[in-house]
C-alpha atoms as a PDB file:
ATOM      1  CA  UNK A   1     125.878 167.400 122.525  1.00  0.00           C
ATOM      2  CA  UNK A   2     129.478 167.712 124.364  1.00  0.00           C
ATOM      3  CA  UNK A   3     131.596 169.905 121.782  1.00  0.00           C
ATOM      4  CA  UNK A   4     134.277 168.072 123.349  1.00  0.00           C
ATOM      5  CA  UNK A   5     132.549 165.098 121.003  1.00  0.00           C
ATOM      6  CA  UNK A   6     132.997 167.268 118.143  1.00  0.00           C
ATOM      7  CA  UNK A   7     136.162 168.400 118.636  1.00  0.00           C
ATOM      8  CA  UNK A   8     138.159 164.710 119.565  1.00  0.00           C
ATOM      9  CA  UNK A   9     136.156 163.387 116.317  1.00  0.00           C
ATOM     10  CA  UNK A  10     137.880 166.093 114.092  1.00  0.00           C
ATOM     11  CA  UNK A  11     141.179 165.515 115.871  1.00  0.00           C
ATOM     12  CA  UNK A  12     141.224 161.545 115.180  1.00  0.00           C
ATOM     13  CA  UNK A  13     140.354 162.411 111.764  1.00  0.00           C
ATOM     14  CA  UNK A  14     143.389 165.081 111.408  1.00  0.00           C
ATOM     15  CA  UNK A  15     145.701 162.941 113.273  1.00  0.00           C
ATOM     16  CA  UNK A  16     144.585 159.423 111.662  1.00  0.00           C
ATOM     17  CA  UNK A  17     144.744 157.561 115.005  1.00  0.00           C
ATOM     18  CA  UNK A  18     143.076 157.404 118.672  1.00  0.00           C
ATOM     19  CA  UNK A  19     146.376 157.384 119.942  1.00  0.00           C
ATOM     20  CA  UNK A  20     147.339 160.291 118.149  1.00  0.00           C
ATOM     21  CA  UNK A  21     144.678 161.877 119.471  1.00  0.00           C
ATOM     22  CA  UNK A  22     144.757 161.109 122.850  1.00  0.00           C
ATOM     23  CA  UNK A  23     148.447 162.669 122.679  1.00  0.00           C
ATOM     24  CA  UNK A  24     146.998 165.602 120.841  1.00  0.00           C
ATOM     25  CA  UNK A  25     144.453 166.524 123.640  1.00  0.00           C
ATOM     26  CA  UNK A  26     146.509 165.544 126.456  1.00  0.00           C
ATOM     27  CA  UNK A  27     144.160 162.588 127.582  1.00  0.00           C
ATOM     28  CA  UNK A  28     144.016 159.347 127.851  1.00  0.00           C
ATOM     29  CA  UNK A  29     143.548 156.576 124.896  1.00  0.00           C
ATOM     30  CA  UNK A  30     140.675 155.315 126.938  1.00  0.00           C
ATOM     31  CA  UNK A  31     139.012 158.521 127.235  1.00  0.00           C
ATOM     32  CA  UNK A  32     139.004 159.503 123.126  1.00  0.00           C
ATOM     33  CA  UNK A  33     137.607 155.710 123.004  1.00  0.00           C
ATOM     34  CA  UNK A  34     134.965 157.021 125.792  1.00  0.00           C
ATOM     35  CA  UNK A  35     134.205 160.104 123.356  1.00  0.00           C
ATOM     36  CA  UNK A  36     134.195 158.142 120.168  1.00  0.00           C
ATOM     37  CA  UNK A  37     131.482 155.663 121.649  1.00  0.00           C
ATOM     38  CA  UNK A  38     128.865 158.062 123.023  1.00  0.00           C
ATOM     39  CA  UNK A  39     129.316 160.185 120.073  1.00  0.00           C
ATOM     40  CA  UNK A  40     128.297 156.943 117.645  1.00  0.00           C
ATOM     41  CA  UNK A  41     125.889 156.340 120.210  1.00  0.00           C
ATOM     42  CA  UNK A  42     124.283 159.727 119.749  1.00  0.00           C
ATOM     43  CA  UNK A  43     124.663 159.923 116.347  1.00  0.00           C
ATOM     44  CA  UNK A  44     123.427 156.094 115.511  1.00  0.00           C
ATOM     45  CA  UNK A  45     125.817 154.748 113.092  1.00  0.00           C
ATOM     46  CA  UNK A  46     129.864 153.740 113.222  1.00  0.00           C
ATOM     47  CA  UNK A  47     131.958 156.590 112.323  1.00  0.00           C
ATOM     48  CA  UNK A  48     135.709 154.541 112.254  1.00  0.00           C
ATOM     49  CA  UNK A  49     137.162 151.387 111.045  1.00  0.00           C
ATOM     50  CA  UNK A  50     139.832 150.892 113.095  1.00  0.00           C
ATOM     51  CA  UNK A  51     142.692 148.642 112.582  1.00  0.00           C
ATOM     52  CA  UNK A  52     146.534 148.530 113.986  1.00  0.00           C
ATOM     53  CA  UNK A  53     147.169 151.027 111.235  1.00  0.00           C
ATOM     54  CA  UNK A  54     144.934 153.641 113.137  1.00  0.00           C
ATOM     55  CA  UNK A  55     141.265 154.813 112.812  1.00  0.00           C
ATOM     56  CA  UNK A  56     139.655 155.810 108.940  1.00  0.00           C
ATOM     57  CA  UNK A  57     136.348 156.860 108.351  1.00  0.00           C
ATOM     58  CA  UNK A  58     133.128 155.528 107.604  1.00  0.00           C
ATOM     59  CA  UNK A  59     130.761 156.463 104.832  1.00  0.00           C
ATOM     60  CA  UNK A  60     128.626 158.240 107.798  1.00  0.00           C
ATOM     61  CA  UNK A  61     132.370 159.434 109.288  1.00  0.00           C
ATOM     62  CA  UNK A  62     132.673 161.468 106.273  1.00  0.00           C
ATOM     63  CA  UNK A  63     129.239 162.492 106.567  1.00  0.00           C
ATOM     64  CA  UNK A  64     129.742 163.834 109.617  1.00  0.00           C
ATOM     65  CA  UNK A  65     133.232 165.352 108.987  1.00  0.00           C
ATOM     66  CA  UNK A  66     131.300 169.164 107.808  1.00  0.00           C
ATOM     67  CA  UNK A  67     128.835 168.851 110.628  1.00  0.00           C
ATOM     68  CA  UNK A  68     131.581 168.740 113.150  1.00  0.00           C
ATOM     69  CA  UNK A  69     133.726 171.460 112.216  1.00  0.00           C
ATOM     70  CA  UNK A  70     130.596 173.759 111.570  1.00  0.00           C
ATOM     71  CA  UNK A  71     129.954 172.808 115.663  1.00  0.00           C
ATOM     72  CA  UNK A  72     133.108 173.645 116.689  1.00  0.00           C
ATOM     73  CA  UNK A  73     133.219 176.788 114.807  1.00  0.00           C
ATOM     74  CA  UNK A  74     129.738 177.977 115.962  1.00  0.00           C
ATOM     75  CA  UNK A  75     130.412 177.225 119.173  1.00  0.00           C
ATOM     76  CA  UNK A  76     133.975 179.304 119.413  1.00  0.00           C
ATOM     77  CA  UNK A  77     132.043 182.350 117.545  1.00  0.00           C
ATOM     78  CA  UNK A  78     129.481 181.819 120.597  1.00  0.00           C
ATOM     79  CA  UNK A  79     132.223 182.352 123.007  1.00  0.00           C
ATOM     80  CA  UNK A  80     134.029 184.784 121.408  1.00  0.00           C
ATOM     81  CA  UNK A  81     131.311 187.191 120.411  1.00  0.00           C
ATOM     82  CA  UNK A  82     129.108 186.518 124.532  1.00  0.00           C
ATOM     83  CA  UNK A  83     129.049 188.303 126.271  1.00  0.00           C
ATOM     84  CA  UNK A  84     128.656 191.477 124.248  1.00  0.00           C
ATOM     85  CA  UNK A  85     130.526 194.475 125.212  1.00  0.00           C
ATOM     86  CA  UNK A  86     129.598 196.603 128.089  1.00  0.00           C
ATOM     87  CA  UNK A  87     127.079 199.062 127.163  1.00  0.00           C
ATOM     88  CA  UNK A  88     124.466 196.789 125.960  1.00  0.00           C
ATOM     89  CA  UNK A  89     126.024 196.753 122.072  1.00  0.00           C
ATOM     90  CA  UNK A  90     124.577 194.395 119.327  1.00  0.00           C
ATOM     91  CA  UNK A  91     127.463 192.637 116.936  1.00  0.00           C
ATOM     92  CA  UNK A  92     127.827 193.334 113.431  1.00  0.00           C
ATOM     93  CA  UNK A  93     129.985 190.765 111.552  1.00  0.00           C
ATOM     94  CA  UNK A  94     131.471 191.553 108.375  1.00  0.00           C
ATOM     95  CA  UNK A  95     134.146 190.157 106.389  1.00  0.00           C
ATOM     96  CA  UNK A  96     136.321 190.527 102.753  1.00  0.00           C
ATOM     97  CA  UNK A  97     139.041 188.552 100.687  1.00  0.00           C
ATOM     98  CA  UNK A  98     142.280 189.176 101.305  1.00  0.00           C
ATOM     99  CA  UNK A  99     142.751 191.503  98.366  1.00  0.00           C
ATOM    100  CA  UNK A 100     140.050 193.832  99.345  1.00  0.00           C
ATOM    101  CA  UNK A 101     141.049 194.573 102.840  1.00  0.00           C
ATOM    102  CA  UNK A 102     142.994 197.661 102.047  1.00  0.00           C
ATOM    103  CA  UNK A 103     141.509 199.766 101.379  1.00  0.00           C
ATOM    104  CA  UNK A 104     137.825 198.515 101.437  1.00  0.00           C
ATOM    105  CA  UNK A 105     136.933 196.675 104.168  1.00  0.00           C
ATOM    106  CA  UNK A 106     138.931 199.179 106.274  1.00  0.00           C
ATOM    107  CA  UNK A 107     137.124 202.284 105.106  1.00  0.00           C
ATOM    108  CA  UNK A 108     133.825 200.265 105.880  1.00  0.00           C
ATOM    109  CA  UNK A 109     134.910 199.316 109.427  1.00  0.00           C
ATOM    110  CA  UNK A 110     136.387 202.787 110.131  1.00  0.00           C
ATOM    111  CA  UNK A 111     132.521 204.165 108.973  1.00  0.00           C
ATOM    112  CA  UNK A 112     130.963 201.930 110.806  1.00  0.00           C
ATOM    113  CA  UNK A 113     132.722 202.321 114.085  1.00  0.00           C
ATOM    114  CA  UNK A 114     131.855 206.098 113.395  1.00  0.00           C
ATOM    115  CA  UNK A 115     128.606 205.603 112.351  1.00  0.00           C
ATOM    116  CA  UNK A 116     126.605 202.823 114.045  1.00  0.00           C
ATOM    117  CA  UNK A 117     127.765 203.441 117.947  1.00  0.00           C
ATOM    118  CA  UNK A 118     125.127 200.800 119.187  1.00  0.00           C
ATOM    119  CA  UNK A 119     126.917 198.319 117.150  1.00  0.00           C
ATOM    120  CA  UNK A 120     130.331 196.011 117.830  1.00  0.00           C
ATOM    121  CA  UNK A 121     132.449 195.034 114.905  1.00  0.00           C
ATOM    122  CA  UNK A 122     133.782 191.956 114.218  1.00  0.00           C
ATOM    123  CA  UNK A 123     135.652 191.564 110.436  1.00  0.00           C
ATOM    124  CA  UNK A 124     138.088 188.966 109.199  1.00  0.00           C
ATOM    125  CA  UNK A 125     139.647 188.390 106.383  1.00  0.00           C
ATOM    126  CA  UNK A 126     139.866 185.227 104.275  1.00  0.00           C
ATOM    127  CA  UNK A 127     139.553 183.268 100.916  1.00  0.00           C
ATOM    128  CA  UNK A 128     136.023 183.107  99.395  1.00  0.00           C
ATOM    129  CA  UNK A 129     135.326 179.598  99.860  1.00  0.00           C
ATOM    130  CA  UNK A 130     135.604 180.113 103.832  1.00  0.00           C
ATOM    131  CA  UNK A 131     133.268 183.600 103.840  1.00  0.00           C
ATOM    132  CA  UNK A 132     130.542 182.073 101.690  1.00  0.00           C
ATOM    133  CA  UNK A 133     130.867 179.210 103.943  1.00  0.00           C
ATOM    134  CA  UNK A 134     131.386 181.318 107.142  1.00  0.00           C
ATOM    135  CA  UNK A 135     128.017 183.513 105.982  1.00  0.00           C
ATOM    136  CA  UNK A 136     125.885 180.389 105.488  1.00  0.00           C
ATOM    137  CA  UNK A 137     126.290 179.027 108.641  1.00  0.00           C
ATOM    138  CA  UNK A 138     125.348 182.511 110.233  1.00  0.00           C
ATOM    139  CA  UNK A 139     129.045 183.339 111.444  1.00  0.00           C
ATOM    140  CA  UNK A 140     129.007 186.715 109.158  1.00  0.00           C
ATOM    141  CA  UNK A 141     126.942 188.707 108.326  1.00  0.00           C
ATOM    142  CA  UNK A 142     127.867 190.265 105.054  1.00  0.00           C
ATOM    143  CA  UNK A 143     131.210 189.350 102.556  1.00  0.00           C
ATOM    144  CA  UNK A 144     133.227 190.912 100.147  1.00  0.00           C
ATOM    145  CA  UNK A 145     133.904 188.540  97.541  1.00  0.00           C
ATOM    146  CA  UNK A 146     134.708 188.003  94.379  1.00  0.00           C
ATOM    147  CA  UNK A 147     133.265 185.319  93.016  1.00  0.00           C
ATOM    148  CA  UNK A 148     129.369 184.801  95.118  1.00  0.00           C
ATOM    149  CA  UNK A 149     127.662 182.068  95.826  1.00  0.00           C
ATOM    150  CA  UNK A 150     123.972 182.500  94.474  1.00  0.00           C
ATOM    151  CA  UNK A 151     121.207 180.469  96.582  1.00  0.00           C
ATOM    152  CA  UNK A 152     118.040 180.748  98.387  1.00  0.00           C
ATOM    153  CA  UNK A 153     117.793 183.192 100.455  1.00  0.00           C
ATOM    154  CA  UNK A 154     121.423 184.909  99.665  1.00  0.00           C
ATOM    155  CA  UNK A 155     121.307 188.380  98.356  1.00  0.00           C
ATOM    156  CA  UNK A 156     123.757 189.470  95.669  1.00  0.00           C
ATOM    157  CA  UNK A 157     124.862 193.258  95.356  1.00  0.00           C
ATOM    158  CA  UNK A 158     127.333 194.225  92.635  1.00  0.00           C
ATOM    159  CA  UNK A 159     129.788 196.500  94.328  1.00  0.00           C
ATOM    160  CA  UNK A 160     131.990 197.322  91.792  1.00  0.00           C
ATOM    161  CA  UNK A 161     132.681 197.399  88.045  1.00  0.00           C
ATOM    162  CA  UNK A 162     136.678 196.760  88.016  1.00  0.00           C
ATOM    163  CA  UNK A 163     138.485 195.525  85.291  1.00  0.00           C
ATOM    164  CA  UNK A 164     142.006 193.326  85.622  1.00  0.00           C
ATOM    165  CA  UNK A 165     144.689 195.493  83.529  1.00  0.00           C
ATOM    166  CA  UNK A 166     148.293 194.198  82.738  1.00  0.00           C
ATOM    167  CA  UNK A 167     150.806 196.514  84.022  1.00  0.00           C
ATOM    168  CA  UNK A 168     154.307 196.453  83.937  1.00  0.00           C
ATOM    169  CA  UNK A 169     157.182 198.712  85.900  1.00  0.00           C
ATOM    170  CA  UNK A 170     158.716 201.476  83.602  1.00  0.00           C
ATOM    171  CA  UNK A 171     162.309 200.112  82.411  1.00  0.00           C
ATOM    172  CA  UNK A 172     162.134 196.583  83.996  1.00  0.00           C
ATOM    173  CA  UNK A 173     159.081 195.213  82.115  1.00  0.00           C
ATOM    174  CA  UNK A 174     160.296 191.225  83.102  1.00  0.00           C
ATOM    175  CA  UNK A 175     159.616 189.129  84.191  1.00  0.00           C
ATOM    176  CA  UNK A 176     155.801 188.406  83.727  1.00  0.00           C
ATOM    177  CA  UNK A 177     154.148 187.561  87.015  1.00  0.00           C
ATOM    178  CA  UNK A 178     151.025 185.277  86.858  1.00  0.00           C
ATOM    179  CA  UNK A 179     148.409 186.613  89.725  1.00  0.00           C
ATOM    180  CA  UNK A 180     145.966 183.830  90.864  1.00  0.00           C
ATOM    181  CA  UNK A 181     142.621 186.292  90.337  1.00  0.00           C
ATOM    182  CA  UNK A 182     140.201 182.554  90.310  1.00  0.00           C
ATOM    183  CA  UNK A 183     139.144 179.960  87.867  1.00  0.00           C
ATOM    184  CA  UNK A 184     137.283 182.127  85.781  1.00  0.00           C
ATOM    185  CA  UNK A 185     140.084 184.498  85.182  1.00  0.00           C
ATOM    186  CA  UNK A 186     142.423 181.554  84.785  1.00  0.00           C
ATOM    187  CA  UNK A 187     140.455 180.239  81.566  1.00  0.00           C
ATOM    188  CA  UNK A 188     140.081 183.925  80.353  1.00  0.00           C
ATOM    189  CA  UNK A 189     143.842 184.267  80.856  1.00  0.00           C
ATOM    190  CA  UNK A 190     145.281 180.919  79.429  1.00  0.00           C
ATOM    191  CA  UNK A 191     142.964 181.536  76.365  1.00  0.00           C
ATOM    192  CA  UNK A 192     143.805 185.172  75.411  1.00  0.00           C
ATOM    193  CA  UNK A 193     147.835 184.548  76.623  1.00  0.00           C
ATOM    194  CA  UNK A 194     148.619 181.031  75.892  1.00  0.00           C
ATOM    195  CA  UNK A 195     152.093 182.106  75.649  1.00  0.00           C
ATOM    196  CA  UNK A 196     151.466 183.233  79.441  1.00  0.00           C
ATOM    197  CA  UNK A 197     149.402 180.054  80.856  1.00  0.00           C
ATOM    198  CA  UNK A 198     152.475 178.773  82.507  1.00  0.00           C
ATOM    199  CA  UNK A 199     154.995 181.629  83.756  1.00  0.00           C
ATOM    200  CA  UNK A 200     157.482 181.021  85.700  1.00  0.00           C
ATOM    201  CA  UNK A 201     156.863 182.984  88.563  1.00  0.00           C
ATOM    202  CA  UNK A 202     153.161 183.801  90.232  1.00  0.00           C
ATOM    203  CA  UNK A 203     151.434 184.675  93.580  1.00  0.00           C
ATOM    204  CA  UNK A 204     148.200 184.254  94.483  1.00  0.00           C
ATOM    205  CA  UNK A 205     147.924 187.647  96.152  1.00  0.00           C
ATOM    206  CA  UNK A 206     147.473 190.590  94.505  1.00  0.00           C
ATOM    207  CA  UNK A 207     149.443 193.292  96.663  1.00  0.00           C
ATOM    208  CA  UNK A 208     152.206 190.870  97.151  1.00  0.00           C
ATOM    209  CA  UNK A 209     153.048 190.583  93.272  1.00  0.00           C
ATOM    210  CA  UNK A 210     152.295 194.479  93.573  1.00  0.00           C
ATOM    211  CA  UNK A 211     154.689 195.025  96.037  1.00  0.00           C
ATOM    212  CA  UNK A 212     157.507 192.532  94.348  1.00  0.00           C
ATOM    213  CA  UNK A 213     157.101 194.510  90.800  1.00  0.00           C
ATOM    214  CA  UNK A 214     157.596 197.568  92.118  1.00  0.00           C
ATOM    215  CA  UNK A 215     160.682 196.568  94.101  1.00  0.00           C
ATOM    216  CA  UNK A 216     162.354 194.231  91.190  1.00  0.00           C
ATOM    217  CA  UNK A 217     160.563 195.172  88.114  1.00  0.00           C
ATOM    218  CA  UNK A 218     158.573 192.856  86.203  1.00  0.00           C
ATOM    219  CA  UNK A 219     154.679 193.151  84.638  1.00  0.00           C
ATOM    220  CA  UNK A 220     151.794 191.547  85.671  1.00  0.00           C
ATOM    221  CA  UNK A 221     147.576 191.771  85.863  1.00  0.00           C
ATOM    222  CA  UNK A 222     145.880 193.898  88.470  1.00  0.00           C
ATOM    223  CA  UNK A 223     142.598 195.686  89.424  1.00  0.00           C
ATOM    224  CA  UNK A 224     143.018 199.454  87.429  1.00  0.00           C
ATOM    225  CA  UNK A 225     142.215 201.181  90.273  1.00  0.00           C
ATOM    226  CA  UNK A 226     144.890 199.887  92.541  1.00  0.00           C
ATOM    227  CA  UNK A 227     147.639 200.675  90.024  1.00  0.00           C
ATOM    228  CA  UNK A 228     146.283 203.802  88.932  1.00  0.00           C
ATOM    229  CA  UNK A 229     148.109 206.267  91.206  1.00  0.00           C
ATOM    230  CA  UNK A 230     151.252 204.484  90.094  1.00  0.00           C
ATOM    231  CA  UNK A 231     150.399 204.987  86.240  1.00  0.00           C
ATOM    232  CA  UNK A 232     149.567 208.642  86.746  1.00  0.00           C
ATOM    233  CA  UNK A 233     153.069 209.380  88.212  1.00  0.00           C
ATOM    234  CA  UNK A 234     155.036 206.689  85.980  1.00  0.00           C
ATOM    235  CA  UNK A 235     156.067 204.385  88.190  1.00  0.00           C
ATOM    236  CA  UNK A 236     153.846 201.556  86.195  1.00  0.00           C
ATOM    237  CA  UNK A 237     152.792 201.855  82.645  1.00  0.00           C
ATOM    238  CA  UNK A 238     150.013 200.120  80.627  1.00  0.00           C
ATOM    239  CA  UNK A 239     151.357 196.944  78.758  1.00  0.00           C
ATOM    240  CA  UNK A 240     150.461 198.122  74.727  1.00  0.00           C
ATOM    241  CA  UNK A 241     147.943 195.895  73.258  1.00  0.00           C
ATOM    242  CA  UNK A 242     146.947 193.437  76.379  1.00  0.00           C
ATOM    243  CA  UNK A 243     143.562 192.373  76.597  1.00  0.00           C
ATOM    244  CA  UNK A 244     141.512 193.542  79.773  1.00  0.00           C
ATOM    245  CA  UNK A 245     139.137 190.813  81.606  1.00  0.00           C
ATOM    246  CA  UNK A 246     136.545 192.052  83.977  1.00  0.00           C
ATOM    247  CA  UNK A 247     136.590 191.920  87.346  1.00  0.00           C
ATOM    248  CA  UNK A 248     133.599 193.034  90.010  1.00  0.00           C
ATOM    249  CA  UNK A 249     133.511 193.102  93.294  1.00  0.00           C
ATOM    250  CA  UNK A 250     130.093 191.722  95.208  1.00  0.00           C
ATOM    251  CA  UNK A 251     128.441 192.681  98.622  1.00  0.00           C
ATOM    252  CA  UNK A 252     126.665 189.297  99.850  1.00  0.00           C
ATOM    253  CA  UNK A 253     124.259 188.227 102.853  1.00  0.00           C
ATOM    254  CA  UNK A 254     121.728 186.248 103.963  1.00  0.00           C
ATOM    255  CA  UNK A 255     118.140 188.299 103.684  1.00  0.00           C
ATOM    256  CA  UNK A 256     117.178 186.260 106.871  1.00  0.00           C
ATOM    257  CA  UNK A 257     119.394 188.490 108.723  1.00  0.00           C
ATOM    258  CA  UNK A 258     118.757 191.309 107.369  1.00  0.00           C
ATOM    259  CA  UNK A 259     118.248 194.403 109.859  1.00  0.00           C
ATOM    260  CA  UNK A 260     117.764 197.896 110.013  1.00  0.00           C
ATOM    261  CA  UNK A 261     121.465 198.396 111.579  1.00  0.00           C
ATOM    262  CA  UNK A 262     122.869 196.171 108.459  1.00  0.00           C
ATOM    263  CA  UNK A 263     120.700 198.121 106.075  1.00  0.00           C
ATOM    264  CA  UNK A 264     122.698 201.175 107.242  1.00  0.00           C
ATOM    265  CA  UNK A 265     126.028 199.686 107.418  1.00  0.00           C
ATOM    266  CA  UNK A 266     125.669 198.692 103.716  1.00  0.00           C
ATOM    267  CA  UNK A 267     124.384 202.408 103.077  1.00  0.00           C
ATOM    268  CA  UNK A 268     127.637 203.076 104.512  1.00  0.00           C
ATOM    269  CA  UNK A 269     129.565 200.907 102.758  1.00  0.00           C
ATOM    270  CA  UNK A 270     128.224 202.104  99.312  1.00  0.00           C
ATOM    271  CA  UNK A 271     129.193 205.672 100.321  1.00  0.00           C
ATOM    272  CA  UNK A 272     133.001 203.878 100.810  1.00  0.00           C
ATOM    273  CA  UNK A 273     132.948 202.837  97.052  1.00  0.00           C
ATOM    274  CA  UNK A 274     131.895 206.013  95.833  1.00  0.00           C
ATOM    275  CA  UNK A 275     134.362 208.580  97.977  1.00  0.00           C
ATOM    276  CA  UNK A 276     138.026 208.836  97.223  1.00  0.00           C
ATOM    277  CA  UNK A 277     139.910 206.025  98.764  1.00  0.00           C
ATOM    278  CA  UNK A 278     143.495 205.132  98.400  1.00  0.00           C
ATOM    279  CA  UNK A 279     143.658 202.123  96.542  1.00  0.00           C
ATOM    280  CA  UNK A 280     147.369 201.852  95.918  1.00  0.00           C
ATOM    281  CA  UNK A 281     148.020 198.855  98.169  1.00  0.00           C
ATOM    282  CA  UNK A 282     151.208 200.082  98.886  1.00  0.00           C
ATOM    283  CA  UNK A 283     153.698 198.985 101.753  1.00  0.00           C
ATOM    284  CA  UNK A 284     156.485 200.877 101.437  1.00  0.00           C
ATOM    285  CA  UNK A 285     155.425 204.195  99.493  1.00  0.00           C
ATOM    286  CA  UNK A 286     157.307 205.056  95.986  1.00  0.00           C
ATOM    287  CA  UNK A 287     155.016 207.695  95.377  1.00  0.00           C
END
């Protein structure tokens, strides 16, 4: 199939309208009605109503919206991973949530670029929904998450043991900063610190709140060994009497693509979690 197809069928349905579209793509109206036609054609049913109001989707439409992005996306990973690099190299795609990036996911790449010579990396960073996602369509190889997705075929590796500690700056313990750490941790949270479920200021990014306590005071949850270099020398100090919630971290992939080369980059990567990394987050250096 054209990608072209794929791609003016997620623009209409971002935009709302052909003509919309057609502006969008820098063609003509006639042309997205071109696209639109051979791509019901191929597919066998109506994807749009449309009306003077624009173009909505069809039962089959929103069938189709998943399948269409997951084309475009394969198809831009196609282009931007082929060629490979001179030298004959292989890929290795690997990626982490936001809040492990630094210093995880860098330690790993650093090893690996080290390490596995025959290999090309490739990481990103992102939310969990989008790796998980990313991984089962065969984008990544391996995540860093928080929270896995458990399915067949997908093997699950516990990483990491943390635990979510409430911290607070010495001499400016306030305000208290809610830190979005996922559902699960929201429930835990609202139900040990009612008095808490509904601050008044939070981030959903760990070394940003971090970053904003340190600078302005206030107190807040984070992973213990992020803050821990800031406890030992004062900067932070444990909030008396607040409860701890746990908080590992998980290696995932797909066993289908499992290789000797990713079998030693996750040998690697264990060796990361069990050296002495820097895991103070820290932008501008207090300590």
């Amino acid at each position: 199939m054209d990608i072209d197809l794929a791609r003016t069928f997620i623009e209409i349905v971002r935009s709302g309208s052909l003509v919309a579209a057609a502006e969008h793509l820098h063609v003509t109206q006639t042309a997205i009605s071109a696209r639109v036609q051979k791509l019901e054609q191929l597919l066998g049913c109506q994807l749009f109503v449309r009306s003077r109001n624009g173009a909505s989707l069809t039962a089959d439409g929103k069938g189709f919206v998943a399948y269409a992005n997951q084309l475009v996306h394969t198809w831009e990973a196609a282009r931007r991973d082929l060629p490979l690099p001179a030298g004959g190299y292989q890929v290795l795609h690997i990626g982490g949530e936001v809040s492990l990036c630094n210093p995880l996911l860098l330690d790993w790449v650093r090893v690996l670029h080290q390490e596995v010579p025959s290999h090309a990396i490739r990481s990103e960073v992102g939310d969990s929904d989008t790796l998980l996602r990313k991984l089962d369509m065969g984008l990544l190889d391996a995540a860093l998450v928080y929270q896995p997705g458990y399915g067949p075929g997908v093997q699950v590796e516990q990483l990491l043991e943390e635990k979510l500690v409430c911290v607070r700056r010495a001499g400016q313990p306030e305000p208290y900063i809610y830190i979005d750490w996922g559902e699960a941790f929201r429930r835990q949270h609202d139900a040990a610190l009612p008095e808490h479920a509904r601050p008044a200021l939070s981030f959903n990014l760990g070394p940003m709140a971090l970053q904003y306590i340190l600078e302005h005071g206030g107190s807040g949850y984070f992973r213990a060994r992020v803050v821990q270099s800031y406890l030992d020398c004062g900067v932070l100090e444990r909030v008396p009497q607040a409860p701890e919630f746990t908080y590992p971290t998980y290696l995932v992939y797909a066993r289908e693509r499992d290789s000797a080369a990713l079998q030693q980059a996750f040998g690697l990567l264990r060796g990361v979690v069990a050296g002495d990394s820097d895991w103070s987050q820290r932008w501008d250096p207090l300590i």
